[in-house]
Protein backbone atom coordinates (compact mmCIF):
# COMPACT_ATOMS: atom_id res chain seq x y z
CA UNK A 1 0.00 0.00 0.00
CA UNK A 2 1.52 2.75 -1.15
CA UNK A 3 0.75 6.72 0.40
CA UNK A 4 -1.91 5.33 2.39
CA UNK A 5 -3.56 4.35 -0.46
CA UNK A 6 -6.20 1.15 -0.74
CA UNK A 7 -5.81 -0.72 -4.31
CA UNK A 8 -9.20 -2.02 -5.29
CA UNK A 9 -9.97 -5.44 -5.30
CA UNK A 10 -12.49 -7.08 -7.76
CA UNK A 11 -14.47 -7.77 -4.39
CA UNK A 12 -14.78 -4.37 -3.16
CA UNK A 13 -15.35 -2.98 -6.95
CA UNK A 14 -17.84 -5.50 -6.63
CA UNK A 15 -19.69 -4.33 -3.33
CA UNK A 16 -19.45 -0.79 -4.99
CA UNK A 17 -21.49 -2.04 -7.65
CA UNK A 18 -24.10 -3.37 -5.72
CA UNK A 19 -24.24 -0.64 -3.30
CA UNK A 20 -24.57 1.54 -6.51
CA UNK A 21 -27.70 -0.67 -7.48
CA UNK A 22 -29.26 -0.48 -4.08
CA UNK A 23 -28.95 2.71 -3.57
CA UNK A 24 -30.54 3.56 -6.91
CA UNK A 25 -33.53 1.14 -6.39
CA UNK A 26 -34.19 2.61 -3.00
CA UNK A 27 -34.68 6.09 -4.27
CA UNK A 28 -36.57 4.94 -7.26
CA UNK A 29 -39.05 3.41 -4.41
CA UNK A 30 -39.58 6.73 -2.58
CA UNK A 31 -42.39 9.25 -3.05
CA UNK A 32 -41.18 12.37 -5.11
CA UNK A 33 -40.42 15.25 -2.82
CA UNK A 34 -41.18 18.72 -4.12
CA UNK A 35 -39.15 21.16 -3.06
CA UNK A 36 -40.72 24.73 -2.00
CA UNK A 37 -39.96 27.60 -4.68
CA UNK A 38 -37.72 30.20 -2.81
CA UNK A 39 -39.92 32.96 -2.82
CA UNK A 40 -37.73 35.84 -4.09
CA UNK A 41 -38.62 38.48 -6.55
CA UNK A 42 -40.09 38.42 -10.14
CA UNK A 43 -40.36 41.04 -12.39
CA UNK A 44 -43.62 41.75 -14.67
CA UNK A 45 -42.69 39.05 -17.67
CA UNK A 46 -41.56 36.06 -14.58
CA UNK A 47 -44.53 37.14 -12.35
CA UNK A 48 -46.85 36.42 -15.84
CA UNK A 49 -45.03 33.05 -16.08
CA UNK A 50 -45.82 32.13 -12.73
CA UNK A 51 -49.19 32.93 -13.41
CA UNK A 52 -49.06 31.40 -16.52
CA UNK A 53 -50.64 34.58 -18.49
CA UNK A 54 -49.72 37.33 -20.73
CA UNK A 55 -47.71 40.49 -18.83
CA UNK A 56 -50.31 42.34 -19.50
CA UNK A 57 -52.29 40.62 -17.27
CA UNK A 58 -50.20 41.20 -14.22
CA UNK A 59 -50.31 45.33 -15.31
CA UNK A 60 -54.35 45.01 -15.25
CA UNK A 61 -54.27 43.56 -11.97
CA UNK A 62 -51.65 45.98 -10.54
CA UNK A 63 -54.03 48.89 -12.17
CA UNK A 64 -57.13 47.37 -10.52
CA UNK A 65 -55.33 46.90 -7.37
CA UNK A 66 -55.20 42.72 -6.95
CA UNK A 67 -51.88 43.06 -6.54
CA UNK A 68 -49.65 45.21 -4.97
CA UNK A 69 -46.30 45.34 -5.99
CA UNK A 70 -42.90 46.62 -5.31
CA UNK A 71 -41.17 49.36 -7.40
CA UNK A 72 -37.25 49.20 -8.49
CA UNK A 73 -37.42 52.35 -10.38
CA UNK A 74 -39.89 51.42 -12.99
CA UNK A 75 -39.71 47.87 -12.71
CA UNK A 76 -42.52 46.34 -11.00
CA UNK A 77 -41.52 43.05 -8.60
CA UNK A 78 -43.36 41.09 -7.18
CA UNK A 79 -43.27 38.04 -4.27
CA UNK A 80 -44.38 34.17 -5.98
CA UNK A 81 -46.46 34.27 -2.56
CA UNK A 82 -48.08 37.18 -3.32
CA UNK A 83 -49.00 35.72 -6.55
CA UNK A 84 -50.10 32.37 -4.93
CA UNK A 85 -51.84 34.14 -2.40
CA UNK A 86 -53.80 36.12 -4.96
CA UNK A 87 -54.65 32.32 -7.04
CA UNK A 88 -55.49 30.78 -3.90
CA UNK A 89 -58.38 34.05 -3.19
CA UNK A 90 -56.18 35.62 -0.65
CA UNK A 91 -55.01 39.55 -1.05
CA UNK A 92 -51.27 39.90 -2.60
């Protein structure tokens, strides 16, 4: 053994290959986990996206006052919980 070094043996290649398979049918076994979206800030075209409708959408509900957003400058930004919120009936 040279440097501290292990040589691989066919055997332990072996177990590596079969850990490798178990490991791979375990997580094929367990339920998908979705992860939360971070909720940081969209502008006008990524809010739309979220909402899946045109920007101009998001500008007629800023104008009618469904959603409130932020200002940088001109750019409008908004929270994707404030845009859930406003989906799930809440006020954004």
């Amino acid at each position: 053994m040279s440097q501290g070094r292990f040589a691989m043996t066919p055997f332990d290649a072996l177990v590596d290959q079969l850990a490798s398979a178990v490991a791979d049918a375990v997580a094929a076994r367990l339920p998908a986990v979705e992860t939360p979206a971070i909720d940081g800030w969209l502008n006008t075209k990524s809010a739309a996206e979220h909402l899946d409708c045109p920007p101009s959408r998001i500008h007629d509900l800023v104008q009618q006052r469904q959603l409130t957003p932020e200002h940088d400058g001109t750019r409008l930004l908004f929270r994707r919980s404030w845009l859930d919120a406003y989906v799930e009936g809440g006020t954004a």
